[in-house]
Protein backbone atom coordinates (compact mmCIF):
# COMPACT_ATOMS: atom_id res chain seq x y z
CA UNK A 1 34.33 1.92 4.28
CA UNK A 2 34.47 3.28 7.47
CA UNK A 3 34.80 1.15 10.80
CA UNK A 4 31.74 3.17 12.75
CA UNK A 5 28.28 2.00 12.60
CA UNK A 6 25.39 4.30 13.75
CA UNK A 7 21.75 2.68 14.97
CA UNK A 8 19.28 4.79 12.35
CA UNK A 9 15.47 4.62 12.97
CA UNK A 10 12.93 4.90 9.91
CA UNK A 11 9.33 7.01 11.16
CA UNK A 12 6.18 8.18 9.26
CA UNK A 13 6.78 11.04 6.37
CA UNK A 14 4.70 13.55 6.63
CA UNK A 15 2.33 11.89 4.22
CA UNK A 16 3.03 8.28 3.47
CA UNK A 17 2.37 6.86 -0.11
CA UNK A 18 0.80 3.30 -0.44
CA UNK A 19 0.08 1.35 -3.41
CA UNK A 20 -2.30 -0.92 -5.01
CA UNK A 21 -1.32 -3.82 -6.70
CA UNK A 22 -3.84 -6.04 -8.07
CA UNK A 23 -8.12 -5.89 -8.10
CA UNK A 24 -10.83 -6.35 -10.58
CA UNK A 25 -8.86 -4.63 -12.95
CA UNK A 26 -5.21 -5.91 -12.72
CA UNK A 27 -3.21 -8.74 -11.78
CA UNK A 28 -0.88 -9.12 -8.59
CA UNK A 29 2.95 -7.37 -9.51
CA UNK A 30 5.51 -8.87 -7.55
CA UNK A 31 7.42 -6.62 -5.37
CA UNK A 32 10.84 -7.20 -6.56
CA UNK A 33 9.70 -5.45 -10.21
CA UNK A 34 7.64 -2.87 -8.45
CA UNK A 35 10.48 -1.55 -6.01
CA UNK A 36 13.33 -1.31 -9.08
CA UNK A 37 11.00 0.46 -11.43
CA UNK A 38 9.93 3.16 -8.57
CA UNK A 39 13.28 3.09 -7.01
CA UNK A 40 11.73 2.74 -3.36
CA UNK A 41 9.45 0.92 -1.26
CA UNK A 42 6.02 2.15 -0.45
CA UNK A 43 4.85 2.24 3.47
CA UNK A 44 1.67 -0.30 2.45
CA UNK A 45 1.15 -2.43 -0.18
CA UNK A 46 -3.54 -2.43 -0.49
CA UNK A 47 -4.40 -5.78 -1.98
CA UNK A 48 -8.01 -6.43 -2.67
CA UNK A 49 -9.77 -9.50 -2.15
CA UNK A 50 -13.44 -10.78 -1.22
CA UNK A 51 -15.64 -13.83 0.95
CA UNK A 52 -18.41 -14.96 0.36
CA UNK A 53 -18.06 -18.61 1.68
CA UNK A 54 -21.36 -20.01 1.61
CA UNK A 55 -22.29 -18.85 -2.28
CA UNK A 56 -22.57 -20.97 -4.91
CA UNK A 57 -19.18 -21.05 -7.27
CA UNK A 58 -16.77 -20.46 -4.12
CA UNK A 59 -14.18 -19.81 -4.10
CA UNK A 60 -14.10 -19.44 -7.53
CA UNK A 61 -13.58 -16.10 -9.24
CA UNK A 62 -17.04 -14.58 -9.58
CA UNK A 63 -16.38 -13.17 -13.49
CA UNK A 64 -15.52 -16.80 -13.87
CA UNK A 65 -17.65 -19.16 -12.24
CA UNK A 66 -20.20 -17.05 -13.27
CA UNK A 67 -19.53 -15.58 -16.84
CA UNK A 68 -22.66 -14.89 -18.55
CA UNK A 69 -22.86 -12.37 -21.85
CA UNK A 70 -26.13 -10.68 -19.92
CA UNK A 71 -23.29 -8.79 -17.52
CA UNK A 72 -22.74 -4.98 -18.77
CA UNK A 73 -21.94 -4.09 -15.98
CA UNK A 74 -18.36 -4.75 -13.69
CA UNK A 75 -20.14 -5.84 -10.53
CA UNK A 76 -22.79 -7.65 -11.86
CA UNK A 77 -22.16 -11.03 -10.58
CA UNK A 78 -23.82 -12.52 -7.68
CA UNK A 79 -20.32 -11.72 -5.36
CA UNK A 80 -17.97 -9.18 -5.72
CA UNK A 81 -15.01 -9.75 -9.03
CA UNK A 82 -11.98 -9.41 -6.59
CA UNK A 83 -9.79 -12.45 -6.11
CA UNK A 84 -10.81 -14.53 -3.44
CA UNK A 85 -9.73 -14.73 0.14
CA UNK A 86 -8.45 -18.70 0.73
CA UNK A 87 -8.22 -18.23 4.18
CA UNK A 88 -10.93 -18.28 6.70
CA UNK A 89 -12.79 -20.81 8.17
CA UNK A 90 -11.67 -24.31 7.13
CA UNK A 91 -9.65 -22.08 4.69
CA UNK A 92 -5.43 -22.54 4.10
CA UNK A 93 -2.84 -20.07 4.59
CA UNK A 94 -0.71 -21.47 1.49
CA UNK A 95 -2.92 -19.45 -1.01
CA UNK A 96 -3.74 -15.85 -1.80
CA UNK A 97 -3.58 -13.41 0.07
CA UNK A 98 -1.14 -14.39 2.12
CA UNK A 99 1.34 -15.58 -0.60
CA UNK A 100 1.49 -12.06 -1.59
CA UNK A 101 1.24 -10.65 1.86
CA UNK A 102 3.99 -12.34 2.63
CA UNK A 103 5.66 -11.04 -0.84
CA UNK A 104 5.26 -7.71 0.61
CA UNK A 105 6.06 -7.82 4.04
CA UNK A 106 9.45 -9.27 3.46
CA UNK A 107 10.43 -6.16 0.68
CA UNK A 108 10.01 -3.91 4.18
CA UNK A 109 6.66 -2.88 3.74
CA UNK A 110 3.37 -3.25 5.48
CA UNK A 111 0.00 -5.02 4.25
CA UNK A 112 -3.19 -3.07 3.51
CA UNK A 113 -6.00 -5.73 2.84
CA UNK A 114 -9.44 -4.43 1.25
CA UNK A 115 -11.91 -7.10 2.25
CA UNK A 116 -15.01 -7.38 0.85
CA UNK A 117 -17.42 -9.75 3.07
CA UNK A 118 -20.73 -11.06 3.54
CA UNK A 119 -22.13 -9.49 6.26
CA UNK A 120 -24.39 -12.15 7.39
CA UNK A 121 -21.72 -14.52 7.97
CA UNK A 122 -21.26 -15.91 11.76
CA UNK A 123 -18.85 -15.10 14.35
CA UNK A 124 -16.90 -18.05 13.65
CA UNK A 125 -15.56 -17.05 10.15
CA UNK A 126 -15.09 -13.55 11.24
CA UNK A 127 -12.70 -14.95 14.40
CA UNK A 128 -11.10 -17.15 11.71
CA UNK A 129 -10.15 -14.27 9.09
CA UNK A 130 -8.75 -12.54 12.85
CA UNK A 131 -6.62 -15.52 13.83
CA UNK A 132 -5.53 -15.54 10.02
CA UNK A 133 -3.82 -12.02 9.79
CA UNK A 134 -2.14 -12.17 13.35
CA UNK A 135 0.79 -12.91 12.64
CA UNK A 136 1.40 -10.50 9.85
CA UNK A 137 2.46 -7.24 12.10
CA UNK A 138 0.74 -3.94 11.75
CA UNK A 139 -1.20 -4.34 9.10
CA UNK A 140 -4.41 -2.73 8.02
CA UNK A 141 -7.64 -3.78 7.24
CA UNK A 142 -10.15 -2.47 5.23
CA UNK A 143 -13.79 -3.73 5.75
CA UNK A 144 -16.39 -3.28 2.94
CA UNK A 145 -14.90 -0.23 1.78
CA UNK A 146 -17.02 2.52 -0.35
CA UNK A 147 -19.69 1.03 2.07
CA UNK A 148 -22.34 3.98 1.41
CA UNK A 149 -22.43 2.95 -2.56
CA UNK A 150 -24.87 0.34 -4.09
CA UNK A 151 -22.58 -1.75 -6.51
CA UNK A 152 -20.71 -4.55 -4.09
CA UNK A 153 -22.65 -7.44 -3.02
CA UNK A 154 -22.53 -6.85 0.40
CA UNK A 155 -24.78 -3.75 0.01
CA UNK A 156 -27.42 -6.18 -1.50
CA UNK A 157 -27.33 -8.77 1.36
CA UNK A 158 -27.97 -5.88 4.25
CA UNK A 159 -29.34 -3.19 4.96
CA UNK A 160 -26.89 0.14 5.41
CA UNK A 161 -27.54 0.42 9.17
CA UNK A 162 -26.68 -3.35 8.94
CA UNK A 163 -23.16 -2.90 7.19
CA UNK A 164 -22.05 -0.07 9.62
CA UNK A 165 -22.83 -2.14 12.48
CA UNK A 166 -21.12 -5.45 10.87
CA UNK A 167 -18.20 -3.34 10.45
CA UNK A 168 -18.32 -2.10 14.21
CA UNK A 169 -18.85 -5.58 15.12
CA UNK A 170 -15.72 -7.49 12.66
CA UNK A 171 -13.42 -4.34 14.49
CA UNK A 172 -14.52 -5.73 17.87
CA UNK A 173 -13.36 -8.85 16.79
CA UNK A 174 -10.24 -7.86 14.92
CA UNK A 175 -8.95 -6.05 18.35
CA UNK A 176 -9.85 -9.06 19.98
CA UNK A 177 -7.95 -11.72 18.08
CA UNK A 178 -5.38 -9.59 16.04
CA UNK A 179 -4.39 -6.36 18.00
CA UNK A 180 -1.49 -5.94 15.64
CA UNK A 181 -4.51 -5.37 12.90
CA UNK A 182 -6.20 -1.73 12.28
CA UNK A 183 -9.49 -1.32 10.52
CA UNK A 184 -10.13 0.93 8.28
CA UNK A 185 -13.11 3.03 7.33
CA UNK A 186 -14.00 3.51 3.93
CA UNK A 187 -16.99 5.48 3.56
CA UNK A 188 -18.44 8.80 1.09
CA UNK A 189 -17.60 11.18 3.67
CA UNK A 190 -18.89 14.46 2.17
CA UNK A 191 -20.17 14.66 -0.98
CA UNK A 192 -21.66 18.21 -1.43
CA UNK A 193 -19.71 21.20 0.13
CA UNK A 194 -22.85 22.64 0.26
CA UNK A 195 -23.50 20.71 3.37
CA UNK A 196 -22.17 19.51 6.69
CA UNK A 197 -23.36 15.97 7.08
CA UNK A 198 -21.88 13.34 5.86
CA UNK A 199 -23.59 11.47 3.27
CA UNK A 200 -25.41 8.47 5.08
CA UNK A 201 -24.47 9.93 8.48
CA UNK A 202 -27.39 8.57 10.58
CA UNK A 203 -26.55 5.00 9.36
CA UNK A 204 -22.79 5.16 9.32
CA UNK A 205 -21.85 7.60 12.24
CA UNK A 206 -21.61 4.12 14.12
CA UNK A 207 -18.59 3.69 12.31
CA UNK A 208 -16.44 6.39 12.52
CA UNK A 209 -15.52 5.87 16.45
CA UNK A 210 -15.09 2.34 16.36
CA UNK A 211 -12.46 2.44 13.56
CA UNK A 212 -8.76 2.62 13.99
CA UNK A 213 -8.23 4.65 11.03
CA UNK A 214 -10.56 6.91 8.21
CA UNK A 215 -10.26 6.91 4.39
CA UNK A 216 -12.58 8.05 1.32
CA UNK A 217 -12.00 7.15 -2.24
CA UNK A 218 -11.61 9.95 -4.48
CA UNK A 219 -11.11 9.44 -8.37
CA UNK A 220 -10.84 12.57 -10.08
CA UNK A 221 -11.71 11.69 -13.13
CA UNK A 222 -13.58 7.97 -13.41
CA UNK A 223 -15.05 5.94 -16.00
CA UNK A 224 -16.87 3.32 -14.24
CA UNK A 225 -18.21 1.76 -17.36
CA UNK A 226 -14.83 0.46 -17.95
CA UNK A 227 -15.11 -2.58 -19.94
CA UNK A 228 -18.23 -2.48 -21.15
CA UNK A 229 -18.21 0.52 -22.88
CA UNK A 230 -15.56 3.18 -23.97
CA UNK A 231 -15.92 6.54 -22.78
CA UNK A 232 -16.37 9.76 -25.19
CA UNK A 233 -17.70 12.41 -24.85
CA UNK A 234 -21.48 12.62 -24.20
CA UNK A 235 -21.74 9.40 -22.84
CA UNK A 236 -22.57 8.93 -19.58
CA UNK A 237 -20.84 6.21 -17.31
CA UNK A 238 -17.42 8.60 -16.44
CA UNK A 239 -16.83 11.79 -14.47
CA UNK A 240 -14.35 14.19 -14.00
CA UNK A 241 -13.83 16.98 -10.87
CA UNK A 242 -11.98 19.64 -10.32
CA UNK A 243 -8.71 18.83 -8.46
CA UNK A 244 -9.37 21.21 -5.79
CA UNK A 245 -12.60 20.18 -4.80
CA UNK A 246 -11.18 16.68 -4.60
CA UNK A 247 -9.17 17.98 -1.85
CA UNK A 248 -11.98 20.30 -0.20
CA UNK A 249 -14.10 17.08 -0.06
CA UNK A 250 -11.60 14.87 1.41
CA UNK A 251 -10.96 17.53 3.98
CA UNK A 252 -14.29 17.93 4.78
CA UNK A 253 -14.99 15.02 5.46
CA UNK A 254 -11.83 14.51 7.87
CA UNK A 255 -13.56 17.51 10.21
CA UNK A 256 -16.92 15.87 9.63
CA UNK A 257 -15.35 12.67 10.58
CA UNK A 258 -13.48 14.44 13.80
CA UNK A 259 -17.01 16.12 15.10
CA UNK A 260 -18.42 12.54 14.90
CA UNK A 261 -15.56 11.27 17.19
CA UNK A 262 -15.75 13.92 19.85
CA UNK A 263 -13.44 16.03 18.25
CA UNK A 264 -10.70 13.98 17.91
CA UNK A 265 -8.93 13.34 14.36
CA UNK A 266 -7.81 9.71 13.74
CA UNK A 267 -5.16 8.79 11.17
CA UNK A 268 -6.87 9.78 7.19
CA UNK A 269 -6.29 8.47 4.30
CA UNK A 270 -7.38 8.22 0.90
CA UNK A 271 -7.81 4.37 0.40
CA UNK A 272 -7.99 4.77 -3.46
CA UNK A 273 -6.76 7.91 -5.54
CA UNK A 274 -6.32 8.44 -9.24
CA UNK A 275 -7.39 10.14 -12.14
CA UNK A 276 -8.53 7.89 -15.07
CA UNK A 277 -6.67 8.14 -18.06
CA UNK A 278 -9.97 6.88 -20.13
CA UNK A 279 -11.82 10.08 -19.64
CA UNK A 280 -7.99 12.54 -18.92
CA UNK A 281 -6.00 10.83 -21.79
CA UNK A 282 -2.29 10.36 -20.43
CA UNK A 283 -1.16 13.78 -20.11
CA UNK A 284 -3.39 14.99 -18.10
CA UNK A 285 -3.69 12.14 -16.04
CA UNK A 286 -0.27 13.04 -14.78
CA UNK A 287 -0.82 16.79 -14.21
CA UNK A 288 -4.01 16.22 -12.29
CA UNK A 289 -2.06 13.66 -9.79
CA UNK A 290 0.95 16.31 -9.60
CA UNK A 291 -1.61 19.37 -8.97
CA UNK A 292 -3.06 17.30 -6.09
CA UNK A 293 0.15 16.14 -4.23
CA UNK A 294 1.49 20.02 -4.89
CA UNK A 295 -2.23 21.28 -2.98
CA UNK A 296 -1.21 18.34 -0.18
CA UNK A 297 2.24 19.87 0.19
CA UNK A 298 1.71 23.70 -0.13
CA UNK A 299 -1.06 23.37 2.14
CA UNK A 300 1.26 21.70 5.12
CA UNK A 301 -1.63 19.27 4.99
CA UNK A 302 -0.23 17.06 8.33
CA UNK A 303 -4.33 16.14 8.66
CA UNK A 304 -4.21 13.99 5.73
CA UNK A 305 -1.95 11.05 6.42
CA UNK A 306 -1.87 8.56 3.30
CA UNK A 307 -2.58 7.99 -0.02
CA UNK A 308 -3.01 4.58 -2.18
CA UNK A 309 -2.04 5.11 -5.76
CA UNK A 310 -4.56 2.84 -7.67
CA UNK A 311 -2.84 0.92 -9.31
CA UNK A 312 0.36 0.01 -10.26
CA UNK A 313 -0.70 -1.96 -13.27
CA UNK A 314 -4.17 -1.54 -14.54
CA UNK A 315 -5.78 -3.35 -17.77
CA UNK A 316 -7.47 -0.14 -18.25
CA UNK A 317 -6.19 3.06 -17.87
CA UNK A 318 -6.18 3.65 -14.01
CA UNK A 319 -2.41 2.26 -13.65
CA UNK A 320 1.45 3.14 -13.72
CA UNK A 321 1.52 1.01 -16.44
CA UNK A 322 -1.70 -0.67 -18.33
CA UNK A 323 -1.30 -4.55 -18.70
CA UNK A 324 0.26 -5.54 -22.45
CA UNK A 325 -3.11 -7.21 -24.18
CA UNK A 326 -0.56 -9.88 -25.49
CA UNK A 327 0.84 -10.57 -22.78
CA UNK A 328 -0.38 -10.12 -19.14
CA UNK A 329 3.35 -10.27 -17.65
CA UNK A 330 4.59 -6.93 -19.44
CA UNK A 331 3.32 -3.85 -18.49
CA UNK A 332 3.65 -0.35 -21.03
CA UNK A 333 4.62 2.27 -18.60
CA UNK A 334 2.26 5.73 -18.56
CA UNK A 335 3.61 9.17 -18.04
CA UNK A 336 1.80 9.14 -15.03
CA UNK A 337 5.07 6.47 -13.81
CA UNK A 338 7.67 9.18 -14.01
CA UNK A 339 5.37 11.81 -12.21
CA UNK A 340 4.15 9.64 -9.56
CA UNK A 341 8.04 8.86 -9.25
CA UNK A 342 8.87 11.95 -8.52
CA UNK A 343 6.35 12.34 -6.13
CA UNK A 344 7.10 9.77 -4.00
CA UNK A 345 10.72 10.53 -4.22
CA UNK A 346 10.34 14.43 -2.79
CA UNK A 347 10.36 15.24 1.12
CA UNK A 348 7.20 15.62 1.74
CA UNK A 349 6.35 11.89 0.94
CA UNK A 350 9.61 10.15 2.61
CA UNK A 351 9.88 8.59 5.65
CA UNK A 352 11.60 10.01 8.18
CA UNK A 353 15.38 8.65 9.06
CA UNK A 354 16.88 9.53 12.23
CA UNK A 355 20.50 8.54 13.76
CA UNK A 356 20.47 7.53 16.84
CA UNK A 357 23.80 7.00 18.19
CA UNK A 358 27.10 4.55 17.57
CA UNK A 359 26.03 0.94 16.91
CA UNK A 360 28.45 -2.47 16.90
CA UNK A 361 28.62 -5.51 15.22
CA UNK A 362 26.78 -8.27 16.19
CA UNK A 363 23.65 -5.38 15.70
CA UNK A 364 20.31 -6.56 16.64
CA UNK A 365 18.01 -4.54 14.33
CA UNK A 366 13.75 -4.55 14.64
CA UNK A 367 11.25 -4.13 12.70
CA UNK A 368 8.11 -2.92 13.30
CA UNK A 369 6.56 -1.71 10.02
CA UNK A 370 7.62 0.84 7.48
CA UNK A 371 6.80 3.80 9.87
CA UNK A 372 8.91 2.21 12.95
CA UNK A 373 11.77 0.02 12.18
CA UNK A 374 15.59 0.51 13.25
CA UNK A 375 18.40 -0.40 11.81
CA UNK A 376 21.85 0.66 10.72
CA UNK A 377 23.79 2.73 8.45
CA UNK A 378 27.74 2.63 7.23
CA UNK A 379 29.66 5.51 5.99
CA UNK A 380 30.92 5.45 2.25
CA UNK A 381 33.31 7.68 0.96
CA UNK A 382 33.38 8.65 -2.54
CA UNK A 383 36.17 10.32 -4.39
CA UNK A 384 33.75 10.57 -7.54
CA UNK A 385 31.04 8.70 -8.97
CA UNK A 386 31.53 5.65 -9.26
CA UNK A 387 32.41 2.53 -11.87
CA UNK A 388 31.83 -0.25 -9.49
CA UNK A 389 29.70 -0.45 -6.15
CA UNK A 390 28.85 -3.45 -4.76
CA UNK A 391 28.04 -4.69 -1.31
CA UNK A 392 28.70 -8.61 -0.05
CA UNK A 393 27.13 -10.54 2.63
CA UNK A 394 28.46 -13.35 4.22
CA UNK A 395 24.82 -14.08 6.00
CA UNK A 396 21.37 -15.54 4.89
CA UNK A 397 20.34 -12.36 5.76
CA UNK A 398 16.91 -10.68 4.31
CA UNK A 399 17.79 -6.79 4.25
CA UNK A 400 15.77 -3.93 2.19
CA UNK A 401 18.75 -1.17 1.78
CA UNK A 402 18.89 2.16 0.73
CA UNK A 403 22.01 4.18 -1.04
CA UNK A 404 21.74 7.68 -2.64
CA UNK A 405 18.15 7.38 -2.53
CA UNK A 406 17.57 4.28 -4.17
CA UNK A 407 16.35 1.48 -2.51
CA UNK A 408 17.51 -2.44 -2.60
CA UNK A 409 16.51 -6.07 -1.83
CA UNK A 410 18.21 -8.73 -0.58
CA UNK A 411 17.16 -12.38 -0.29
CA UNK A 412 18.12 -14.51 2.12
CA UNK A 413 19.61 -16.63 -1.09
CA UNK A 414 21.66 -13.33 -2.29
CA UNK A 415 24.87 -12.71 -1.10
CA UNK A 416 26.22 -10.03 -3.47
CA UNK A 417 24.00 -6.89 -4.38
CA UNK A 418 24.88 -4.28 -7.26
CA UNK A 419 24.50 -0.67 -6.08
CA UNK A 420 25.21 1.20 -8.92
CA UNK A 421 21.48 1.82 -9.73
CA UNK A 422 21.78 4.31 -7.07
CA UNK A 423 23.76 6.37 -9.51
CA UNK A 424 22.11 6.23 -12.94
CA UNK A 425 19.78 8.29 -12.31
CA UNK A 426 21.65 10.42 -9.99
CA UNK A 427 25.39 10.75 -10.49
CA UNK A 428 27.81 12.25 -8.38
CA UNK A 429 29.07 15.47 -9.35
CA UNK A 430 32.39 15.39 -7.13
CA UNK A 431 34.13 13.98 -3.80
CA UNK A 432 31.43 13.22 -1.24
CA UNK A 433 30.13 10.97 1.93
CA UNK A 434 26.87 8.96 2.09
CA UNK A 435 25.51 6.49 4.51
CA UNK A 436 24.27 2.92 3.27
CA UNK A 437 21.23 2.12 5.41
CA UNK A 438 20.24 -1.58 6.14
CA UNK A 439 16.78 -2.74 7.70
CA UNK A 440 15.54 -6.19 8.09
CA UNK A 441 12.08 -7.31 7.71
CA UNK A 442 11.03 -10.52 8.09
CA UNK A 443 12.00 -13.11 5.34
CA UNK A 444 9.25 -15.21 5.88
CA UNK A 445 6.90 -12.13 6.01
CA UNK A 446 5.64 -13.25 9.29
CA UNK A 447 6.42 -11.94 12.78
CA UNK A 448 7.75 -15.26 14.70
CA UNK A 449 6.10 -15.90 18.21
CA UNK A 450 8.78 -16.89 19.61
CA UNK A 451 10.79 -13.76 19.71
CA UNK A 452 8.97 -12.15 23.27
CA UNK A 453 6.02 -10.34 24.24
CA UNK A 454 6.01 -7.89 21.26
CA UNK A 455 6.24 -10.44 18.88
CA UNK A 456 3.12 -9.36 16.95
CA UNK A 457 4.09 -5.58 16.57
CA UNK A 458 7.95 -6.37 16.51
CA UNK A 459 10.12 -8.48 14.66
CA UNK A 460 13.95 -8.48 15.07
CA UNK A 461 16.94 -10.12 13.37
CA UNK A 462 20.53 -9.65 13.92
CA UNK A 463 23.48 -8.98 11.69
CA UNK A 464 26.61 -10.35 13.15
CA UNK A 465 29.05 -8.63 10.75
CA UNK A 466 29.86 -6.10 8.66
CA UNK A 467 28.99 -6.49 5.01
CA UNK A 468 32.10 -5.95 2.35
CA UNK A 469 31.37 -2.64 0.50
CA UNK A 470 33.42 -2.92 -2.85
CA UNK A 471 33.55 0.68 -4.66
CA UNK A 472 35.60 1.30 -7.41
CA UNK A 473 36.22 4.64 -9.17
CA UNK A 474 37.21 3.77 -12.89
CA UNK A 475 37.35 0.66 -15.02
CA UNK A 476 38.80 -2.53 -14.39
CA UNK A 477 41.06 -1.58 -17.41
CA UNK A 478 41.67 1.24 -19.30
């Protein structure tokens, strides 16, 4: 191991990949499973979760505290069938979400939460849910997303003018109480290429200046009947589009979005993207995600700035893997997995890593999120690939690392971490020289107050020596 250090700072890719993990249709995955079997951390983590405080059966699960065998339908329950948000007012922090935000955040990745809300709630819950998420860094929110449909509850409680302007009104409040928070937009954007409004755009224009960011939801195939009925063909409760208008629409509706702002673009996303393997069958489930991501890249698309995979495990077929029906804890991985892999593993979708100059031990590293963070990297040296690599802290450390470009976790309870997974899948052909890069997010998953006047966008932890790099080049005996 070599005796320099060098200060390395992580940025945005040129189109960062989220993921969602856990909804109606799936359970929460912990990160620690997620992050081996992809090989890499994603730059948000979208959890989905709902309040609706004052309704009878809260905060129970709506699918449960309301079963009835009259429901055909998945939101067909007097609240939304997400999991529900124990925070808010007179709420606890010790529950979901934040036992899973905090899951995330510490594997060196940032928190997309898809709320679902009442809209007629008071001021005092909405300053609550504010006060609640400030202390979770740059995190996004996402307010009564796929707000111009009619399934959610909230579109039953308000009128459509009414939701845009609750969502203006919860951003206000969210810049007010949690600047490190950015709303997001989820609306249908353009529907018909055929025309240049937006669909709703008298009710929802409202919206588009007074969020932080801009997102549509765009399944290219669907079957929204899912799991009350099966889909074949003929039947009607599925869909399926052409890939490339998928893309047309989405782009569309960024420049519709961008007129409605005064010209000026704000950071777009697509908050949920998939094909469903119901109505595409596996194979083609795969292809259609790869054609997409090959239109994002071949088109230099630097407009469009994210995408959420839904989801990583599904009990349908809109996941990496679908949930085992014997056993909720094992997921069967889809060939969608290995494409989606790739995907996320190619330039176009990697964060950026810069060095920065010659760094020394005791190095004070920060985090910011997964698009601003610095850290460090060490020079290896290999002769060949190897039998043995290893690295071994002497701290309580809690470090996400990457070698060979496979990322790691460490705990604040691990000291020693196996590296040779960064070599399975890609072995060295011959001598060569590599850098092992170390970040530090926050082990508790919060930002700490106490650390200065950036403590809500910043969080920073210091490593006061070298880790031992063990690397060995045959067996222990031959």
């Amino acid at each position: 191991m070599s005796e320099n250090i060098y200060k390395i700072h992580m940025g945005k890719a040129k189109c960062a990949v989220d993921l969602g993990d856990g909804s109606e249709r799936g359970e929460y995955v912990n990160q620690d499973y997620i992050i081996s079997k992809l090989g890499r951390p994603h730059r948000s983590i979208s959890l989905m979760y709902c309040y609706y405080p004052k309704d009878a059966g809260w905060p129970g699960r709506a699918s449960v505290v309301h079963a009835s065998p009259d429901v055909s339908f998945a939101w067909d329950f007097p609240y939304d069938d997400y999991f529900t948000y124990k925070g808010g007012l007179n709420g606890t922090l010790d529950d979901e979400p934040f036992t899973c935000m905090r899951d995330v955040r510490r594997h060196g990745q940032d928190v997309t939460l898809t709320l679902t809300i009442d809209p007629t709630l008071e001021d005092e819950h909405l300053i609550a849910i504010a006060k609640d998420l400030s202390t979770f860094g740059r995190m996004i929110l996402r307010i009564n997303h796929e707000a111009t449909g009619n399934w959610f509850s909230f579109t039953k409680r308000a009128s459509y003018k009414e939701v845009a302007e609750f969502f203006v009104h919860f951003s206000d409040i969210i810049h007010e109480y949690a600047p490190n928070v950015k709303t997001l937009m989820c609306i249908g954007g353009i529907e018909d290429l055929n025309k240049t409004e937006m669909e709703m755009e008298e009710e929802f224009r409202c919206v588009v200046p007074a969020a932080d960011m801009w997102s549509v939801d765009k399944y290219m195939a669907l079957h929204w009947g899912w799991p009350y009925d099966v889909a074949e063909r003929g039947g009607n409760s599925h869909s399926r589009s052409k890939v490339q208008d998928t893309y047309d629409k989405t782009k569309a509706s960024y420049e519709r979005f961008k007129f409605l702002n005064g010209g000026e673009g704000k950071p777009m996303s697509m908050a949920e993207f998939n094909s469903d393997g119901d109505v595409t069958g596996p194979y083609e489930q795969a292809d259609m995600v790869k054609e997409f991501c090959d239109i994002l890249v071949n088109d230099k698309a630097e407009w469009f700035t994210s995408f959420t995979m839904y989801q990583f495990r599904d009990r349908g077929r809109l996941g990496l893997e679908i949930e085992d029906p014997n056993n909720s804890e094992v997921g069967i991985e889809q060939p969608l997995l290995r494409t989606y892999k790739e995907i996320i593993h190619s330039d176009w979708f990697m964060p950026e890593m810069k060095t920065e100059g010659e760094a020394q031990f005791p190095a004070k590293l920060r985090w910011g999120g997964a698009e601003d963070a610095e850290g460090i990297e060490i020079p290896l040296h290999f002769e060949k690939n190897p039998h043995f690599c290893e690295v071994v802290f002497e701290d309580d450390g809690n470090y996400m690392m990457e070698l060979n470009g496979k990322w790691f976790y460490k705990s604040p309870e691990a000291k020693t971490i196996d590296l040779m997974g960064a070599f399975f899948e890609k072995p060295l052909t011959g001598e060569c020289d590599m850098t092992l890069k170390i970040f530090a997010p926050p082990a508790s998953g919060e930002n700490d107050p106490s650390q200065g006047d950036d403590w809500a966008e910043n969080y920073y932890a210091t490593i006061e020596k070298a880790p031992s790099v063990r690397i060995r080049f045959e067996p222990v005996e031959l």
